[in-house]
Protein backbone atom coordinates (compact mmCIF):
# COMPACT_ATOMS: atom_id res chain seq x y z
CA UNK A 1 19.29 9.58 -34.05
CA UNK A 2 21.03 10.66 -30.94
CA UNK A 3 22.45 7.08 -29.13
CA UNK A 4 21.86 7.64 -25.50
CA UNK A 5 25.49 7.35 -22.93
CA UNK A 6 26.42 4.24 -21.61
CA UNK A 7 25.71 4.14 -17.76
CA UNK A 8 28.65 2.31 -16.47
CA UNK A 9 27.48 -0.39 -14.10
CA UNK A 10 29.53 -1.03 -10.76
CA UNK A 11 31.73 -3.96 -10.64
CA UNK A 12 30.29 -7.12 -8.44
CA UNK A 13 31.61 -10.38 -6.66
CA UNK A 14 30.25 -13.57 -5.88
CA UNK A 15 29.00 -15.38 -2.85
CA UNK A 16 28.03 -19.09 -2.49
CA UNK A 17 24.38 -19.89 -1.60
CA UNK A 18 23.22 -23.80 -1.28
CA UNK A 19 25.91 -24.38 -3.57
CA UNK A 20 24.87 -21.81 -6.18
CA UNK A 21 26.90 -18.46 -7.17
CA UNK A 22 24.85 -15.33 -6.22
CA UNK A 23 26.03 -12.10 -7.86
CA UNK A 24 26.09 -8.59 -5.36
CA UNK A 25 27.33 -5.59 -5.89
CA UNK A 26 28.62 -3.09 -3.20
CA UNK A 27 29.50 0.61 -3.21
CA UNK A 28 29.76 3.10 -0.10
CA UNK A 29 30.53 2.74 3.18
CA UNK A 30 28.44 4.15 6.26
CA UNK A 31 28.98 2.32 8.93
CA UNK A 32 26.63 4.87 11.28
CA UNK A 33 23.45 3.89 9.06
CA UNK A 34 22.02 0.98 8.11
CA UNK A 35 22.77 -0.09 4.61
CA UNK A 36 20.13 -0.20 1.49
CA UNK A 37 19.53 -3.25 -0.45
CA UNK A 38 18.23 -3.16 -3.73
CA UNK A 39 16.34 -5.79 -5.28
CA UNK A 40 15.76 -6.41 -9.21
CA UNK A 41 11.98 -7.44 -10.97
CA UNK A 42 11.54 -10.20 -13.05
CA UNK A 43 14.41 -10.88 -15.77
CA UNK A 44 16.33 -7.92 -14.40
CA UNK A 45 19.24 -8.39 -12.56
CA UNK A 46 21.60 -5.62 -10.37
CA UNK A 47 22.76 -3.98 -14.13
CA UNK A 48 18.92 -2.33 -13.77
CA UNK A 49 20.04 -0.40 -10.66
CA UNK A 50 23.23 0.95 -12.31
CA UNK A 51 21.57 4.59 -12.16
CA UNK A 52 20.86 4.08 -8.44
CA UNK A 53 23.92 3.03 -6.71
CA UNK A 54 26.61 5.47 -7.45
CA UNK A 55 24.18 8.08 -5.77
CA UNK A 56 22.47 6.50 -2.86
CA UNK A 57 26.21 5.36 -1.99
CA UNK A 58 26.89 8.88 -1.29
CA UNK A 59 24.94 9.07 1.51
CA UNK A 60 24.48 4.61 1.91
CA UNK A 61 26.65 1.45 2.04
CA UNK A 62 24.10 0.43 -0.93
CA UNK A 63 24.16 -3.70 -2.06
CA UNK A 64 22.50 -4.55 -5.29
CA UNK A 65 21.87 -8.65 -5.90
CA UNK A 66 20.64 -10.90 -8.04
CA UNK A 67 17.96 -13.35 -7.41
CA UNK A 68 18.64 -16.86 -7.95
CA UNK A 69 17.86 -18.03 -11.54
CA UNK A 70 18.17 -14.07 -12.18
CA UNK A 71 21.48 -12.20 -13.71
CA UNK A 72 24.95 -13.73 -12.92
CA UNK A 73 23.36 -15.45 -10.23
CA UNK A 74 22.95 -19.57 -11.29
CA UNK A 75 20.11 -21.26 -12.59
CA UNK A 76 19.47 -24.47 -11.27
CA UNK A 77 16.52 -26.19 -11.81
CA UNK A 78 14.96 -25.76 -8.71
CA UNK A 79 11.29 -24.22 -7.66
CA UNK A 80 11.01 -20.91 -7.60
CA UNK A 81 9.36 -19.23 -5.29
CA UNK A 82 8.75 -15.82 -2.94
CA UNK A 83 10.00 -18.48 -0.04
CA UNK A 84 13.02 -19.13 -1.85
CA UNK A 85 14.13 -15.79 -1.93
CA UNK A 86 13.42 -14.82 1.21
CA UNK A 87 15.66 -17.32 2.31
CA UNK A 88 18.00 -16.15 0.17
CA UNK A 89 18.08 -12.73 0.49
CA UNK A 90 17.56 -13.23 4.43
CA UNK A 91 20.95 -15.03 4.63
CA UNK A 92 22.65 -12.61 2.58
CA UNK A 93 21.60 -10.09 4.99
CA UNK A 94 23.04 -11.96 7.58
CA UNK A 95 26.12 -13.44 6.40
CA UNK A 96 27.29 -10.87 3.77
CA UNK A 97 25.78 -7.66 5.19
CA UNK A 98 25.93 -8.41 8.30
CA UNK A 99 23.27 -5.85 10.16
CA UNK A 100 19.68 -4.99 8.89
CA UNK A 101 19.03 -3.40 6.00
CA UNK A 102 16.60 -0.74 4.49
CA UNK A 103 15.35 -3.36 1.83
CA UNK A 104 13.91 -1.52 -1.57
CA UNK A 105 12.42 -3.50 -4.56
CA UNK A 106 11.06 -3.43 -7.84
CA UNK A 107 8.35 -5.78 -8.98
CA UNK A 108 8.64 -9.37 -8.05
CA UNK A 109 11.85 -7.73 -6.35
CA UNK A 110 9.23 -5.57 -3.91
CA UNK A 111 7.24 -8.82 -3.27
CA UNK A 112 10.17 -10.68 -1.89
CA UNK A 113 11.54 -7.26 -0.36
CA UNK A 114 8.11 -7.56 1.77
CA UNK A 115 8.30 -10.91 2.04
CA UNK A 116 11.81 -10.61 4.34
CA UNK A 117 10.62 -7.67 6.41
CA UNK A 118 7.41 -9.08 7.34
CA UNK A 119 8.47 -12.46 7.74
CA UNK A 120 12.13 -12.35 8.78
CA UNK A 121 12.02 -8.56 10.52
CA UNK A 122 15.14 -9.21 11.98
CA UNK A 123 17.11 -8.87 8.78
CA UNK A 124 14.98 -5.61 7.57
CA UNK A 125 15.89 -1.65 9.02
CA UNK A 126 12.73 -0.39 6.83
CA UNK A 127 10.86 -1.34 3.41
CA UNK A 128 11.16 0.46 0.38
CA UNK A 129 7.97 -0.69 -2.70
CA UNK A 130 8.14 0.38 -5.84
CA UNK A 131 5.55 -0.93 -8.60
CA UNK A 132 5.71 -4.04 -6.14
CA UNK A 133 3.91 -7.04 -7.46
CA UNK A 134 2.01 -9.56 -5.21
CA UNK A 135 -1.37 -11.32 -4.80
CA UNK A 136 -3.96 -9.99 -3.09
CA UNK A 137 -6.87 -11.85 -1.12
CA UNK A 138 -10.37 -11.12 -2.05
CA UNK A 139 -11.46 -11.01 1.84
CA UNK A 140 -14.41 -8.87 0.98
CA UNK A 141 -15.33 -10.56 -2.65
CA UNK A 142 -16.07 -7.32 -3.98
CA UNK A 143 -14.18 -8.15 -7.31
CA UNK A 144 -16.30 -10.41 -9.88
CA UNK A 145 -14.38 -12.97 -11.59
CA UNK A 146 -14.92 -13.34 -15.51
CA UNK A 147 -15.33 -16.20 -16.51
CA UNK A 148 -13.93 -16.16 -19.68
CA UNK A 149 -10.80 -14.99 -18.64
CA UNK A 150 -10.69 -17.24 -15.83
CA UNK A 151 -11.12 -20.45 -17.64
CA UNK A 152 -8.69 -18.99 -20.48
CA UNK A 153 -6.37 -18.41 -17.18
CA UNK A 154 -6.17 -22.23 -16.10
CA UNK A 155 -6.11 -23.58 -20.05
CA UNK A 156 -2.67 -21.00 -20.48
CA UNK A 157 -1.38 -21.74 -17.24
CA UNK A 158 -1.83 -26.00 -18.06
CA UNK A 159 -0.46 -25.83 -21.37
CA UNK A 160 2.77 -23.64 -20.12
CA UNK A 161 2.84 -26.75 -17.55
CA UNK A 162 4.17 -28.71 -20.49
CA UNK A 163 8.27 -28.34 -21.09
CA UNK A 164 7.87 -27.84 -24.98
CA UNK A 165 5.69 -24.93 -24.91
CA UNK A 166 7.10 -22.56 -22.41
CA UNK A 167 10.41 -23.29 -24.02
CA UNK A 168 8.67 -21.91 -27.00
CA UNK A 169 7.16 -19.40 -25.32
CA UNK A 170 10.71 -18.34 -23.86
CA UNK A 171 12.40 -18.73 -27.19
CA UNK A 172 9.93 -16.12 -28.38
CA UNK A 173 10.24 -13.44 -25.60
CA UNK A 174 14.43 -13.47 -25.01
CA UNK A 175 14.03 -12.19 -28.81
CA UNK A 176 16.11 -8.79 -28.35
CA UNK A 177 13.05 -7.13 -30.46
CA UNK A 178 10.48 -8.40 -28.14
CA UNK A 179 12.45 -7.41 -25.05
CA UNK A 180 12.33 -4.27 -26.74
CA UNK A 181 8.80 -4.01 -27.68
CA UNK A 182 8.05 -5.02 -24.23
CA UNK A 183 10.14 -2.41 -22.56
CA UNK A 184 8.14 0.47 -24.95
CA UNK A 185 4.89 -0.87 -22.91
CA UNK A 186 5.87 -0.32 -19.14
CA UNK A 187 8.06 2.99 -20.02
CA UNK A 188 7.00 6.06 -20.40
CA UNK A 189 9.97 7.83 -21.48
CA UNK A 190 10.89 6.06 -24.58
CA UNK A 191 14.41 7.82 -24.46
CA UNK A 192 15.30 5.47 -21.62
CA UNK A 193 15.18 2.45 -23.95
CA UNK A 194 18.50 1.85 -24.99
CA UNK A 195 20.09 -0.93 -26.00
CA UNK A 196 22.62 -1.22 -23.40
CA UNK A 197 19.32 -1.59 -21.37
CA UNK A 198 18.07 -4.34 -23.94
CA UNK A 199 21.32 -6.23 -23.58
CA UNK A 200 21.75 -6.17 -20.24
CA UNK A 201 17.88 -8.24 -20.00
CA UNK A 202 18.45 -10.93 -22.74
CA UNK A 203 22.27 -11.27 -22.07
CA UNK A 204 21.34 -13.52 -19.01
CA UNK A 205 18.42 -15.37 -21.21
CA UNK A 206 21.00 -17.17 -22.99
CA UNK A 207 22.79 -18.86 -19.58
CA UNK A 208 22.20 -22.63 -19.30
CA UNK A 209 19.03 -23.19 -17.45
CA UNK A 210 17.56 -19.87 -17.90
CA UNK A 211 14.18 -21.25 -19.55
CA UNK A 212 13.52 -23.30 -16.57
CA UNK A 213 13.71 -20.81 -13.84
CA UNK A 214 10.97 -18.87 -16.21
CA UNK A 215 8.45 -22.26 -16.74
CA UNK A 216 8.72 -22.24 -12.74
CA UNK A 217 7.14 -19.22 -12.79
CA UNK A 218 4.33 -21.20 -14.16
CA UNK A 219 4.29 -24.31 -11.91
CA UNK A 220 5.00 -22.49 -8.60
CA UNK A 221 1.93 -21.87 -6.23
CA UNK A 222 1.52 -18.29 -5.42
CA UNK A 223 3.41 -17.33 -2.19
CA UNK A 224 1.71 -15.56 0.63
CA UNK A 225 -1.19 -12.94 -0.09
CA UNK A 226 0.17 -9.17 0.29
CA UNK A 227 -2.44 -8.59 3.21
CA UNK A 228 -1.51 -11.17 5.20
CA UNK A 229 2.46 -9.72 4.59
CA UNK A 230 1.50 -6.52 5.44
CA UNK A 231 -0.62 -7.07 8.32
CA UNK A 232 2.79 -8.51 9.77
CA UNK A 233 4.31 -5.75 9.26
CA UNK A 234 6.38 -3.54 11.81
CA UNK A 235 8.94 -1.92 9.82
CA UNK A 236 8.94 1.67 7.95
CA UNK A 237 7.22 1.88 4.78
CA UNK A 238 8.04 3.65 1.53
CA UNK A 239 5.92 2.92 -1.58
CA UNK A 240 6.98 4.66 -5.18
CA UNK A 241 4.71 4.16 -7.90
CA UNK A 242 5.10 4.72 -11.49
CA UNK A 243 1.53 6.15 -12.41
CA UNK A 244 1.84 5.14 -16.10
CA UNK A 245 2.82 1.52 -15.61
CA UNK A 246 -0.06 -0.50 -17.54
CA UNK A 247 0.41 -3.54 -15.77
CA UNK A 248 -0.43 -2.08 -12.80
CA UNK A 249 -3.21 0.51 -11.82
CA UNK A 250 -1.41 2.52 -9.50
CA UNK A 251 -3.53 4.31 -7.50
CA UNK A 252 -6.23 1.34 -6.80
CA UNK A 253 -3.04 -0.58 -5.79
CA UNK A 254 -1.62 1.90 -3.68
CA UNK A 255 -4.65 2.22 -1.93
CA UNK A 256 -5.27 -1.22 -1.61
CA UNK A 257 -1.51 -0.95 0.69
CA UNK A 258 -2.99 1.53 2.80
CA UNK A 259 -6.16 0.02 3.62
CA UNK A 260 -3.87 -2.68 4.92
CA UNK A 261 -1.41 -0.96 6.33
CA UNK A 262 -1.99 3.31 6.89
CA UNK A 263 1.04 4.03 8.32
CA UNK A 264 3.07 4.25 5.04
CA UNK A 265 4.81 7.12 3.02
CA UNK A 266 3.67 7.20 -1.01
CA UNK A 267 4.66 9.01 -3.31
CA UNK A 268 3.55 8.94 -7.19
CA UNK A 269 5.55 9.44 -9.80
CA UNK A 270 5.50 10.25 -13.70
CA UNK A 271 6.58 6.75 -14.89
CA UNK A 272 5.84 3.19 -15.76
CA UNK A 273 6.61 0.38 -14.26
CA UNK A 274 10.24 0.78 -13.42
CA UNK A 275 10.41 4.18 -11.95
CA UNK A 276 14.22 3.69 -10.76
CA UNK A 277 15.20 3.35 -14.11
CA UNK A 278 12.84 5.75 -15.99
CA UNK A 279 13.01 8.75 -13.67
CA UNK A 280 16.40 7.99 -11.23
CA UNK A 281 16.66 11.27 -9.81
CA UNK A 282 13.43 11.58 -8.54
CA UNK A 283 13.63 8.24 -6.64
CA UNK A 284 17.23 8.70 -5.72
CA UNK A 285 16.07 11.81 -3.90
CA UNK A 286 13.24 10.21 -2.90
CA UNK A 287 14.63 7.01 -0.92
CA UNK A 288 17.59 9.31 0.36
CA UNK A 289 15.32 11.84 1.89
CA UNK A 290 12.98 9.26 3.77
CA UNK A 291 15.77 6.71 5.16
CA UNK A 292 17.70 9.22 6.51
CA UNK A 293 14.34 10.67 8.15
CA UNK A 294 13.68 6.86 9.52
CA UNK A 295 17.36 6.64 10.58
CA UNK A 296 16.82 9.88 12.33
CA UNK A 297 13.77 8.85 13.96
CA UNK A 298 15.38 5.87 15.77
């Protein structure tokens, strides 16, 4: 079995938010362009950009950093919520950074990447999606509930309510075989499953406080509806999708953006869910290619 190379990750420093540590990581400098922020998914952390950085900073100042209750970032027991890291992520932009950003995300990191550009545009240069998560509003009702599913919805979302079971439930899913299991899902390329990959995932699990930031997840009330975010939009758009990602159906998503908000660049790719991971180049070229043609277009 061939064991796949380490990617070295770049090394990262701390700055205080509310009282909590928040873990960055910097490498470049370009003082003529606005810099690129990247932002992790759920249970990721800045280690999942480690193939992005050292090439975007070629032609980027390029800051990776971890959500609260995320990574080496801490993990109070606070609510979580899209607000919450907007706020955090806008005051890192202005304190830390220090001029607007081209924010890309991943996930939950590409909900709370459009959260800040929509809602604090003054921190954002341009908006970079990929696989971003997010509700949608039904405006037109054109989507049928089941029923079924929806009552089986509220009785999984009340009992994970309760502190005993989604400790158990959290117990069960830091397993280092279910991260794994779970990662063989939402990638296509199987070969980009290795364990340094695995590690890096359940290594912040086992911090103090790390099974309350995910029953929040739980107990929070669903931040504002995608729509709404992107019918406040001004900023550049880039969307990247991972066409194999089964959590997501890609192309009724992607269109669901546009019919919101036309005026975006998309591009899909042959991945799942975490594109900048699974397929690096491609997006590395990608995001270069397109901020430098916004940066030239200003």
């Amino acid at each position: 079995m061939q064991v796949a190379p380490t990617v070295t990750s770049v090394p990262g420093q701390y700055w205080s938010w509310r009282q909590q540590s928040i873990y960055y990581v910097k490498a470049g400098r370009h003082p003529q362009r606005p810099p690129l922020l990247l932002i992790h998914g759920f249970g990721a952390s800045t280690d999942h950009w480690r193939k992005n950085i050292i090439s975007l900073s070629q032609e980027f100042e390029v800051w990776a950093i971890d959500l609260l209750g995320f990574g080496r970032s801490g993990k109070p027991d606070w609510s979580y919520s899209g607000d919450l890291w907007r706020d955090q992520i806008n005051e890192f932009i202005t304190e830390v950074i220090g001029r607007p950003a081209v924010i890309a995300g991943n996930s939950l990191g590409g909900y709370v990447a459009l959260c800040v550009a929509s809602q604090r545009p003054e921190s954002a240069a341009g908006l970079i999606l990929i696989n971003s998560a997010g509700p949608f509003t039904d405006l037109q009702g054109t989507t049928k509930p089941d029923p079924i599913r929806k009552v089986m919805g509220e009785i999984v979302s009340g009992l994970f309510r309760q502190d005993w079971a989604s400790f158990l439930l959290f117990q069960y899913i830091k397993q280092k075989s279910v991260i794994r299991k779970t990662l063989e899902k939402v990638y296509l390329d199987q070969s980009a499953i290795t364990d340094q990959l695995v590690d890096e995932i359940y290594r912040p699990s086992c911090d103090v406080g790390a099974e309350k930031v995910f029953a929040s997840v739980f107990r929070t009330p669903q931040g504002e509806k995608v729509d709404v975010l992107l019918n406040q939009l001004t900023k550049p758009l880039l969307m990247l999708w991972g066409e194999g990602d089964p959590w997501i159906d890609a192309r009724e998503r992607g269109a669901k953006f546009r019919s919101y908000h036309p005026q975006l660049t998309e591009y899909y790719l042959d991945a799942g869910h975490c594109p900048h991971d699974e397929v690096p180049d491609q997006i590395n070229e990608l995001i270069q290619n397109w901020a430098l043609d916004v940066m030239t277009a200003k």
